[in-house]
N, C-alpha and C. Protein backbone atom coordinates (compact mmCIF):
# COMPACT_ATOMS: atom_id res chain seq x y z
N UNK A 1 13.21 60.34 19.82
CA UNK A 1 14.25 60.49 18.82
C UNK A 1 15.39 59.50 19.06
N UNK A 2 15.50 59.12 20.64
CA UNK A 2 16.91 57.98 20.54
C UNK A 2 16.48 56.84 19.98
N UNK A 3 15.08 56.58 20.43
CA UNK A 3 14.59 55.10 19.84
C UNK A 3 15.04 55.08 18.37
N UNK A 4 14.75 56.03 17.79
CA UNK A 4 14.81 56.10 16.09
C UNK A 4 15.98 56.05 16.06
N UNK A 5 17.14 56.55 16.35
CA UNK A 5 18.57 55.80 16.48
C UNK A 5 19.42 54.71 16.33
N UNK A 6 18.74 54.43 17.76
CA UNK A 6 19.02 52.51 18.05
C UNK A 6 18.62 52.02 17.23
N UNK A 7 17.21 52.41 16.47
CA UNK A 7 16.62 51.48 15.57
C UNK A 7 17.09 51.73 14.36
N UNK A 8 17.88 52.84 13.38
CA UNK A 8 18.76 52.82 12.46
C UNK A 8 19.98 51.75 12.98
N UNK A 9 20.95 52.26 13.93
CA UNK A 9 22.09 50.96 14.31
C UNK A 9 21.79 49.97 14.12
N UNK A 10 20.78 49.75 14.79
CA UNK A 10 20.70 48.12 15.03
C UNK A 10 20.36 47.46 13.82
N UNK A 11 19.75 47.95 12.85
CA UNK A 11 19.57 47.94 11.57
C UNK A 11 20.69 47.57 10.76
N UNK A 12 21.60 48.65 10.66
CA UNK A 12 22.63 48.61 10.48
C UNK A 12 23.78 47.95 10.47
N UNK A 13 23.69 46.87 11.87
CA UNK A 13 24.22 46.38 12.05
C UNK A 13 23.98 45.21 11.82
N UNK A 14 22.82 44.73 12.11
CA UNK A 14 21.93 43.38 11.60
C UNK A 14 22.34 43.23 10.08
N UNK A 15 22.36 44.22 9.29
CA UNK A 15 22.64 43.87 7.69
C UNK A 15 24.58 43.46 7.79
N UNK A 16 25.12 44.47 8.60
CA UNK A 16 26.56 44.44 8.57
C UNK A 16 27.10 42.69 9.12
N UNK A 17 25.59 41.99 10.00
CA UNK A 17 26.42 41.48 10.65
C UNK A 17 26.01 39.84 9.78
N UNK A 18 24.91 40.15 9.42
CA UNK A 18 24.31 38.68 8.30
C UNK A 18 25.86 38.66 6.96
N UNK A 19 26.18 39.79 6.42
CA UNK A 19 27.06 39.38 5.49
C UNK A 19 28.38 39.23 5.67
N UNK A 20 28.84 39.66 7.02
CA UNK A 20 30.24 39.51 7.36
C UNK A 20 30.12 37.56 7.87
N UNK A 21 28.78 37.37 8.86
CA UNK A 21 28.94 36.10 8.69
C UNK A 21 28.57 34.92 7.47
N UNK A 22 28.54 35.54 6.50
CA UNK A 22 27.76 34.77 5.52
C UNK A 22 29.42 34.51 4.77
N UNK A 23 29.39 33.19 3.80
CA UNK A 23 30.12 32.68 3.09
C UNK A 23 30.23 33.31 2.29
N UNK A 24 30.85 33.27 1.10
CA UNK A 24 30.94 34.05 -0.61
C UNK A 24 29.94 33.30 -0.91
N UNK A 25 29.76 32.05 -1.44
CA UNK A 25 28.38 31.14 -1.79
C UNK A 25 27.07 31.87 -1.80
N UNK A 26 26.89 32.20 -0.43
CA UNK A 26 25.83 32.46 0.09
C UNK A 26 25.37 33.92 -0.25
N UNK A 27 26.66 35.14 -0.49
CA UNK A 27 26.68 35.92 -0.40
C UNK A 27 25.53 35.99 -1.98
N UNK A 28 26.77 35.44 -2.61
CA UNK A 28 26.40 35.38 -4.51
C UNK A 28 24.76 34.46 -4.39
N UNK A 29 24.49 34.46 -4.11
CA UNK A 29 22.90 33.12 -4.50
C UNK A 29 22.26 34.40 -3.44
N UNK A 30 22.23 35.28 -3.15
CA UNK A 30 21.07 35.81 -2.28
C UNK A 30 20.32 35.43 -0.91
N UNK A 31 21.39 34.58 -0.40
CA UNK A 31 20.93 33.83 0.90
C UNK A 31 20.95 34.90 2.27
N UNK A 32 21.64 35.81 2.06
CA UNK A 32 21.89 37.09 3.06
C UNK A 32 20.77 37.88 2.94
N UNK A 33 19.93 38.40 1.53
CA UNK A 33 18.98 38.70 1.63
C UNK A 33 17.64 38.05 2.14
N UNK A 34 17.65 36.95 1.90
CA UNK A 34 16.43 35.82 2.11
C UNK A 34 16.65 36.16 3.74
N UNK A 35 17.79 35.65 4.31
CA UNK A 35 17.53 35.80 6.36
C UNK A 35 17.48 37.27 6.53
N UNK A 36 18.10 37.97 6.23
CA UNK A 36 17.26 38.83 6.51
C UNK A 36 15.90 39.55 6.59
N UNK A 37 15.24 39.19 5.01
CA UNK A 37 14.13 39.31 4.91
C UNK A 37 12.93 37.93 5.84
N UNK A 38 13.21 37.01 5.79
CA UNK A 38 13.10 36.17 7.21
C UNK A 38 12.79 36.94 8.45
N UNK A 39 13.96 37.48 9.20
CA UNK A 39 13.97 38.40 10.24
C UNK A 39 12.87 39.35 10.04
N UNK A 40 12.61 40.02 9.07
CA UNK A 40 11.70 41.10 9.45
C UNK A 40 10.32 40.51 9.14
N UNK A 41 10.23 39.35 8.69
CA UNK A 41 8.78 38.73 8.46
C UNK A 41 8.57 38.49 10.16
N UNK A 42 8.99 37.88 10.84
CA UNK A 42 8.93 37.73 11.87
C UNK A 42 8.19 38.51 12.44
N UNK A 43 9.00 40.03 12.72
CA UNK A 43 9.02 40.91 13.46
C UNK A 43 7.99 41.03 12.92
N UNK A 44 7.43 41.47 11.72
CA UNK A 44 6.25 42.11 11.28
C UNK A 44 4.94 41.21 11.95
N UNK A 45 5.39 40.20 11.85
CA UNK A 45 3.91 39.28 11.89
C UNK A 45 3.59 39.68 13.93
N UNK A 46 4.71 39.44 14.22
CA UNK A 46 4.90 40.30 16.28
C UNK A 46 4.25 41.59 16.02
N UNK A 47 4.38 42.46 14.94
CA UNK A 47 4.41 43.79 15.16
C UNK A 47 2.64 44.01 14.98
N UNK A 48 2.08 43.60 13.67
CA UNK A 48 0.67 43.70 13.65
C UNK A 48 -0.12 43.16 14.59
N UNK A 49 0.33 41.98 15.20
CA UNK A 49 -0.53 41.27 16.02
C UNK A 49 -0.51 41.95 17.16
N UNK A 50 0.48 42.79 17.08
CA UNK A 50 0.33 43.79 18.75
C UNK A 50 -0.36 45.42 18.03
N UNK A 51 -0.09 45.41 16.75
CA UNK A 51 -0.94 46.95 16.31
C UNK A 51 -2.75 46.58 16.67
N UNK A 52 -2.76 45.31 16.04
CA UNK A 52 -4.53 45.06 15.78
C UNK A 52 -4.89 44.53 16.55
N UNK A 53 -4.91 44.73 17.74
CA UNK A 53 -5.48 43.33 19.16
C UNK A 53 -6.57 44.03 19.36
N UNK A 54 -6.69 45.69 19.23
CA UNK A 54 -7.91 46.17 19.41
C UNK A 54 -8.27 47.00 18.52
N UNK A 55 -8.21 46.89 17.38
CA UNK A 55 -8.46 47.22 16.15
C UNK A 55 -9.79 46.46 15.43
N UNK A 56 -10.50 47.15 14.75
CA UNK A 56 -11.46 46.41 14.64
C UNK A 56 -11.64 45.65 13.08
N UNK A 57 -12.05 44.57 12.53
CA UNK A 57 -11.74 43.86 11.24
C UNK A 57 -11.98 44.86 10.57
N UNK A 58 -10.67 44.42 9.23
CA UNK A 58 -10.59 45.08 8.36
C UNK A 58 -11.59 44.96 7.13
N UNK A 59 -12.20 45.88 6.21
CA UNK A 59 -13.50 45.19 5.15
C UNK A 59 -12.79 44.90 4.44
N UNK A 60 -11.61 45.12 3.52
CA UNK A 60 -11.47 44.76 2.64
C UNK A 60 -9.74 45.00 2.37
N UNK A 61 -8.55 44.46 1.19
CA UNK A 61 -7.57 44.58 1.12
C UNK A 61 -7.05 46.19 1.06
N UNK A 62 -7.85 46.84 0.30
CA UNK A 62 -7.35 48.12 0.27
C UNK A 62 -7.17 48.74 1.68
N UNK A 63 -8.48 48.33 2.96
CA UNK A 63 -8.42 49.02 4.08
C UNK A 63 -7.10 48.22 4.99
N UNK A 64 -6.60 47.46 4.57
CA UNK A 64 -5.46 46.88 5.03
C UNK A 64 -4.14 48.04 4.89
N UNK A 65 -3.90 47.33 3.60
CA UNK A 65 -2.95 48.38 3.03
C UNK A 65 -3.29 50.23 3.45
N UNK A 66 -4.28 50.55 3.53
CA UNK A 66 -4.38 51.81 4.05
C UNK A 66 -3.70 51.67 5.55
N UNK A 67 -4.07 50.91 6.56
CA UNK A 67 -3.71 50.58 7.60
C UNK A 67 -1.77 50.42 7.60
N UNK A 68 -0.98 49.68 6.71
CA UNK A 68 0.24 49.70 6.85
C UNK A 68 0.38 50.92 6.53
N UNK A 69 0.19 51.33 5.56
CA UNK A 69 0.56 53.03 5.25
C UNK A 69 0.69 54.04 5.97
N UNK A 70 -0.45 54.27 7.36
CA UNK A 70 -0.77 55.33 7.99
C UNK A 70 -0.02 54.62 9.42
N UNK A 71 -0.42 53.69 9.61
CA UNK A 71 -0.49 53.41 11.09
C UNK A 71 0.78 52.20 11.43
N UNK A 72 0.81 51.58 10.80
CA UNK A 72 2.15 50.60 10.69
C UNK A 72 3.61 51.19 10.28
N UNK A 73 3.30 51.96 9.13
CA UNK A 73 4.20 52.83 9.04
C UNK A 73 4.94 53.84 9.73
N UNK A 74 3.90 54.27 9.83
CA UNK A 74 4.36 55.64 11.12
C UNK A 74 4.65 55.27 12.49
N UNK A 75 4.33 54.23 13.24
CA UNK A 75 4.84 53.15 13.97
C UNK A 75 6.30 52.97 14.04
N UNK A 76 6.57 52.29 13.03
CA UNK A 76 7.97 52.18 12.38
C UNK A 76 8.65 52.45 12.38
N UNK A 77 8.61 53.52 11.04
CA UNK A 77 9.02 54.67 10.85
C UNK A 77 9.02 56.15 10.97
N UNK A 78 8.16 56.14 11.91
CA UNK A 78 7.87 57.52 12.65
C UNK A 78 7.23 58.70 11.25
N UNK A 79 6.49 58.45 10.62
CA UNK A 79 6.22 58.82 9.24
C UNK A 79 5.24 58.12 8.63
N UNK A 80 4.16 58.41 7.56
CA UNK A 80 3.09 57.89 6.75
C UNK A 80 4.20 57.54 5.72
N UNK A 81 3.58 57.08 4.63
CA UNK A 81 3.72 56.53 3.30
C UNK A 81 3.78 57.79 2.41
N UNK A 82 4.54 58.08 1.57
CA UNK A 82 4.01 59.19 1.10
C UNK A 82 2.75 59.15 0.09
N UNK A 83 2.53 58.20 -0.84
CA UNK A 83 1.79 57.87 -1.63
C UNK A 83 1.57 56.22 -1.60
N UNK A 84 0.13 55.90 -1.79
CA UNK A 84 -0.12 54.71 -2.29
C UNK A 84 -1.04 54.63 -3.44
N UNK A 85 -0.49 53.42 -4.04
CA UNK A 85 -1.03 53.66 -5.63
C UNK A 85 -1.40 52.34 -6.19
N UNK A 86 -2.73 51.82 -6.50
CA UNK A 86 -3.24 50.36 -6.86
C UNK A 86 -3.73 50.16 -8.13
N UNK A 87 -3.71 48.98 -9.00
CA UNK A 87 -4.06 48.83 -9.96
C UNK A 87 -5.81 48.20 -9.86
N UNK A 88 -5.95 48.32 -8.42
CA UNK A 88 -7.51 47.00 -8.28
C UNK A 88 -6.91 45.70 -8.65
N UNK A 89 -6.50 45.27 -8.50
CA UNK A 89 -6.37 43.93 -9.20
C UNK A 89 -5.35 42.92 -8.16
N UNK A 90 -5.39 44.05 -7.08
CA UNK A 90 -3.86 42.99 -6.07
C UNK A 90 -2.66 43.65 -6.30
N UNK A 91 -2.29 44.78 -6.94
CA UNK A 91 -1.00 44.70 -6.94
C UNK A 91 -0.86 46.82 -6.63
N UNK A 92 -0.22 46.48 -5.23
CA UNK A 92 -0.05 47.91 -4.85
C UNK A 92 1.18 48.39 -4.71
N UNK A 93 1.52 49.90 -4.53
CA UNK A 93 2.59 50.42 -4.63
C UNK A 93 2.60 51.44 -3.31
N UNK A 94 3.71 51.26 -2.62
CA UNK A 94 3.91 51.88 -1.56
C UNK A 94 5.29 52.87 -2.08
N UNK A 95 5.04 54.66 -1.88
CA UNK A 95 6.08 55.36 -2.04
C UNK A 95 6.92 55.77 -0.83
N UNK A 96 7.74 55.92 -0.28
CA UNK A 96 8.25 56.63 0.66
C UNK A 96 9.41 57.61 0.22
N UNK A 97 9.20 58.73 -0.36
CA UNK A 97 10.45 59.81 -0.70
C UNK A 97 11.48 60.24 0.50
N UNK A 98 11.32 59.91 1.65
CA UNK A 98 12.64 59.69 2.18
C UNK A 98 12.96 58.46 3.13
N UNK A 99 13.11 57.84 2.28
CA UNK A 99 12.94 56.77 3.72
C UNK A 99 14.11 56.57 4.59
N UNK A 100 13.67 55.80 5.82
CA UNK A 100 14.77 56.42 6.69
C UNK A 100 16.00 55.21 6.97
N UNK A 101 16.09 54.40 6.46
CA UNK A 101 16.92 53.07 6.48
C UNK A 101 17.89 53.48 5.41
N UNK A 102 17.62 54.39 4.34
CA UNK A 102 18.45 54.76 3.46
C UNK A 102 18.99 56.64 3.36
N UNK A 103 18.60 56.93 3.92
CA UNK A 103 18.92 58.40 4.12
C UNK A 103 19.91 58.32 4.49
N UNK A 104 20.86 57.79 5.40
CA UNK A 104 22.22 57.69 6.04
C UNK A 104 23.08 57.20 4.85
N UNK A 105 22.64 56.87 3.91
CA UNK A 105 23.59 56.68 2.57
C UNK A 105 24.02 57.91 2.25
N UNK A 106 24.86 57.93 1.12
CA UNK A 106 25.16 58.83 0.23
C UNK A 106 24.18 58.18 -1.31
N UNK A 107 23.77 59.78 -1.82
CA UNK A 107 22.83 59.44 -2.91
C UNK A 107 23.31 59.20 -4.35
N UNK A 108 24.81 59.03 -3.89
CA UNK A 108 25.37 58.61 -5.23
C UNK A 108 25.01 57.19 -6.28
N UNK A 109 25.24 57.17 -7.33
CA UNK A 109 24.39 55.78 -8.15
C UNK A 109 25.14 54.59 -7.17
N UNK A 110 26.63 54.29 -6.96
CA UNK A 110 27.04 53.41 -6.71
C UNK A 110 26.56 52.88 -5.75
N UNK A 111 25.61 53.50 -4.92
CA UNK A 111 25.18 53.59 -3.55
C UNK A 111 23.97 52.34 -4.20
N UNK A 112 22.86 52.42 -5.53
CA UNK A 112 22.25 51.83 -5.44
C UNK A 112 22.39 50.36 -5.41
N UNK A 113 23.44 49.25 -5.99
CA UNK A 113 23.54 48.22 -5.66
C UNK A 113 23.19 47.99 -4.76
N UNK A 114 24.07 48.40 -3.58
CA UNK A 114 24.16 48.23 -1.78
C UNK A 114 22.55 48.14 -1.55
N UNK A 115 21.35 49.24 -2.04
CA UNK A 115 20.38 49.29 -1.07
C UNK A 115 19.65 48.06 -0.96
N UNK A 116 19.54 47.26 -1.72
CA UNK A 116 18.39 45.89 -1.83
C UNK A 116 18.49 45.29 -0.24
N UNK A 117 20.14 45.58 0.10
CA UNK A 117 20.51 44.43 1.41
C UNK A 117 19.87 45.28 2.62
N UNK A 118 19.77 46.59 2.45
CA UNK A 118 19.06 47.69 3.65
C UNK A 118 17.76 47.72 3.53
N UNK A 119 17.02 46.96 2.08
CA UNK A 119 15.38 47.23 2.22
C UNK A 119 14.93 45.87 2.60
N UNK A 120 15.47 44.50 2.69
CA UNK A 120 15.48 43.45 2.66
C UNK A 120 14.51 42.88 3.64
N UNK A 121 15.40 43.56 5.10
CA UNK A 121 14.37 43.60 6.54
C UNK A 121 12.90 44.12 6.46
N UNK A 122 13.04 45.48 5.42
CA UNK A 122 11.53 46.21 5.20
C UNK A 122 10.81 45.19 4.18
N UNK A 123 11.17 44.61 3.72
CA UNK A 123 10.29 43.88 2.47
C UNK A 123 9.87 42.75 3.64
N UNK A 124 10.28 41.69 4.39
CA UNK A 124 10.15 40.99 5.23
C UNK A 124 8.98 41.47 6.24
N UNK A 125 9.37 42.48 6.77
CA UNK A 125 8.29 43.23 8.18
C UNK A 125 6.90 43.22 7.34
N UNK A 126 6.57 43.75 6.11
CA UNK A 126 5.69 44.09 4.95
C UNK A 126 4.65 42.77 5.08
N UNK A 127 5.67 42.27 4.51
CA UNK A 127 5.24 40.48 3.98
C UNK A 127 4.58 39.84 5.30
N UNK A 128 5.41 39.83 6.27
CA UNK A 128 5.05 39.60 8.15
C UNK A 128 3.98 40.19 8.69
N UNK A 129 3.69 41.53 8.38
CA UNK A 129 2.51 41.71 8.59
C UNK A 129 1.33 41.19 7.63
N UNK A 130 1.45 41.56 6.19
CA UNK A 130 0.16 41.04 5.19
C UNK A 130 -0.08 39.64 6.10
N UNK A 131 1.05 39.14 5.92
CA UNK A 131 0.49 37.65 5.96
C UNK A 131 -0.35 37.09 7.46
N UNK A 132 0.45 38.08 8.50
CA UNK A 132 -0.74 37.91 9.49
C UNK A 132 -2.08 38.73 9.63
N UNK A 133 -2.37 39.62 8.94
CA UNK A 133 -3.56 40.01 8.18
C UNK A 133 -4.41 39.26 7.56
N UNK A 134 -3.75 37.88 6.54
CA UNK A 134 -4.13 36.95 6.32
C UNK A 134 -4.00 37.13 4.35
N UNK A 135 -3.13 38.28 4.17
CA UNK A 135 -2.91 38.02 2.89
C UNK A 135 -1.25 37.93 2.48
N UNK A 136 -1.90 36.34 1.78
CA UNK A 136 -0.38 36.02 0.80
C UNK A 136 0.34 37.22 -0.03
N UNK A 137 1.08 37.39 0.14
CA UNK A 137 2.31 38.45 -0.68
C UNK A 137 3.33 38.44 -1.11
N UNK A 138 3.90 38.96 -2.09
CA UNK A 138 5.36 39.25 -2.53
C UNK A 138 5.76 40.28 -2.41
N UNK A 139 6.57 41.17 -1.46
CA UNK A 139 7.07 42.56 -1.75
C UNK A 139 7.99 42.19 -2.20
N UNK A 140 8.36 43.54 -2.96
CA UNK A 140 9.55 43.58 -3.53
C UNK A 140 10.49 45.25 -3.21
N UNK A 141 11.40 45.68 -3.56
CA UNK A 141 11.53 46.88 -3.05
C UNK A 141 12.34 47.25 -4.50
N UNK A 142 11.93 48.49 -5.09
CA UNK A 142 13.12 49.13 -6.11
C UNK A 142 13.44 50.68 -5.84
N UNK A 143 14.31 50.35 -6.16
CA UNK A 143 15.07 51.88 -6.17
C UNK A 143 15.77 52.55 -7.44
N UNK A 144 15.22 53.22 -7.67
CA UNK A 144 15.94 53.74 -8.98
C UNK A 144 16.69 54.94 -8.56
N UNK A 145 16.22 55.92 -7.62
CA UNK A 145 17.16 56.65 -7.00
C UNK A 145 17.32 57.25 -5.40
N UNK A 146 18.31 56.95 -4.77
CA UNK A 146 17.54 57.16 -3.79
C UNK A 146 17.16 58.23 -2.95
N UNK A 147 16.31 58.04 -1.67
CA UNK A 147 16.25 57.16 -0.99
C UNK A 147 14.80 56.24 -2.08
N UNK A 148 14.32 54.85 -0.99
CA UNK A 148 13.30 53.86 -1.99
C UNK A 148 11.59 54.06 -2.06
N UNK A 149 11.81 53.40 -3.05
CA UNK A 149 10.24 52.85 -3.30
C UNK A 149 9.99 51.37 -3.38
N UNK A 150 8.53 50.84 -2.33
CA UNK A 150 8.78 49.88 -2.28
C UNK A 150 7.43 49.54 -2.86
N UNK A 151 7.26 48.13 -3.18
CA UNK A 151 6.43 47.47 -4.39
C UNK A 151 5.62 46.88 -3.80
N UNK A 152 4.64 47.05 -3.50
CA UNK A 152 3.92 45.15 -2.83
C UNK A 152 2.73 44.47 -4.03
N UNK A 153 2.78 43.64 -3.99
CA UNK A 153 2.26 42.63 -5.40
C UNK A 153 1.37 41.72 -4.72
N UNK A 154 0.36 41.37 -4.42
CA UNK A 154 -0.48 40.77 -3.59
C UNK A 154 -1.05 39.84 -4.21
């Protein structure tokens, strides 16, 4: 339970600390989101390559994505996915009804602007892992209320 802590703070702080050093420029053009989401590509691509060292190949994209859902996730976030939902075609949907990067908000609307800069790192880790899986991706993250739902588009 402390790990899950540190790992909200530090979170926390990582977003607090990219936009206090960031310019107005940078702020307005989305450059605070981009390093951040940077940062968690990173981590993600560290993070799978240490989930799957003895994991055995995956058959196919869906058994991937099943894999972030259950096991990457809960990793993480100490928690599954609540729902995943695919069109066949490449483009999947990851639900999480509480997620935990945003629970420490208040669930008021004004609150939703703010969240894009708190899912930013999660869209990154996402992307960091697919891609060392070996699939190209775009996540995206929306929130219509919170806590989020996040998008992945493959």
């Amino acid at each position: 339970m402390a790990d899950e802590a540190l790992f909200l703070l530090l979170h926390n702080e990582m977003v607090s600390g990219v936009y206090k050093s960031a310019e107005q420029g940078e702020v307005e053009n989305g450059r605070c989101i981009t390093k951040l989401e940077n940062m968690g590509f990173r981590v993600g691509q560290g993070l799978i390559e240490r989930f799957t060292k003895d994991t055995a190949r995956f058959k196919d994209e869906l058994d991937i994505m099943k894999f972030i859902c259950k096991d990457f996730w809960t990793t993480v976030f100490k928690k599954q996915i609540d729902n995943l939902r695919t069109n066949h075609q490449g483009i999947y949907v990851l639900q999480d009804n509480k997620f935990r990067l945003l629970t420490q908000m208040s669930a008021g609307k004004q609150y939703l602007e703010h969240a894009s800069k708190y899912l930013a790192f999660t869209c990154g880790l996402i992307r960091g892992g697919l891609s060392n899986l070996g699939i190209k991706s775009i996540v995206t993250a929306e929130v219509s209320s919170m806590p989020a739902f996040l998008e992945y588009n493959g």
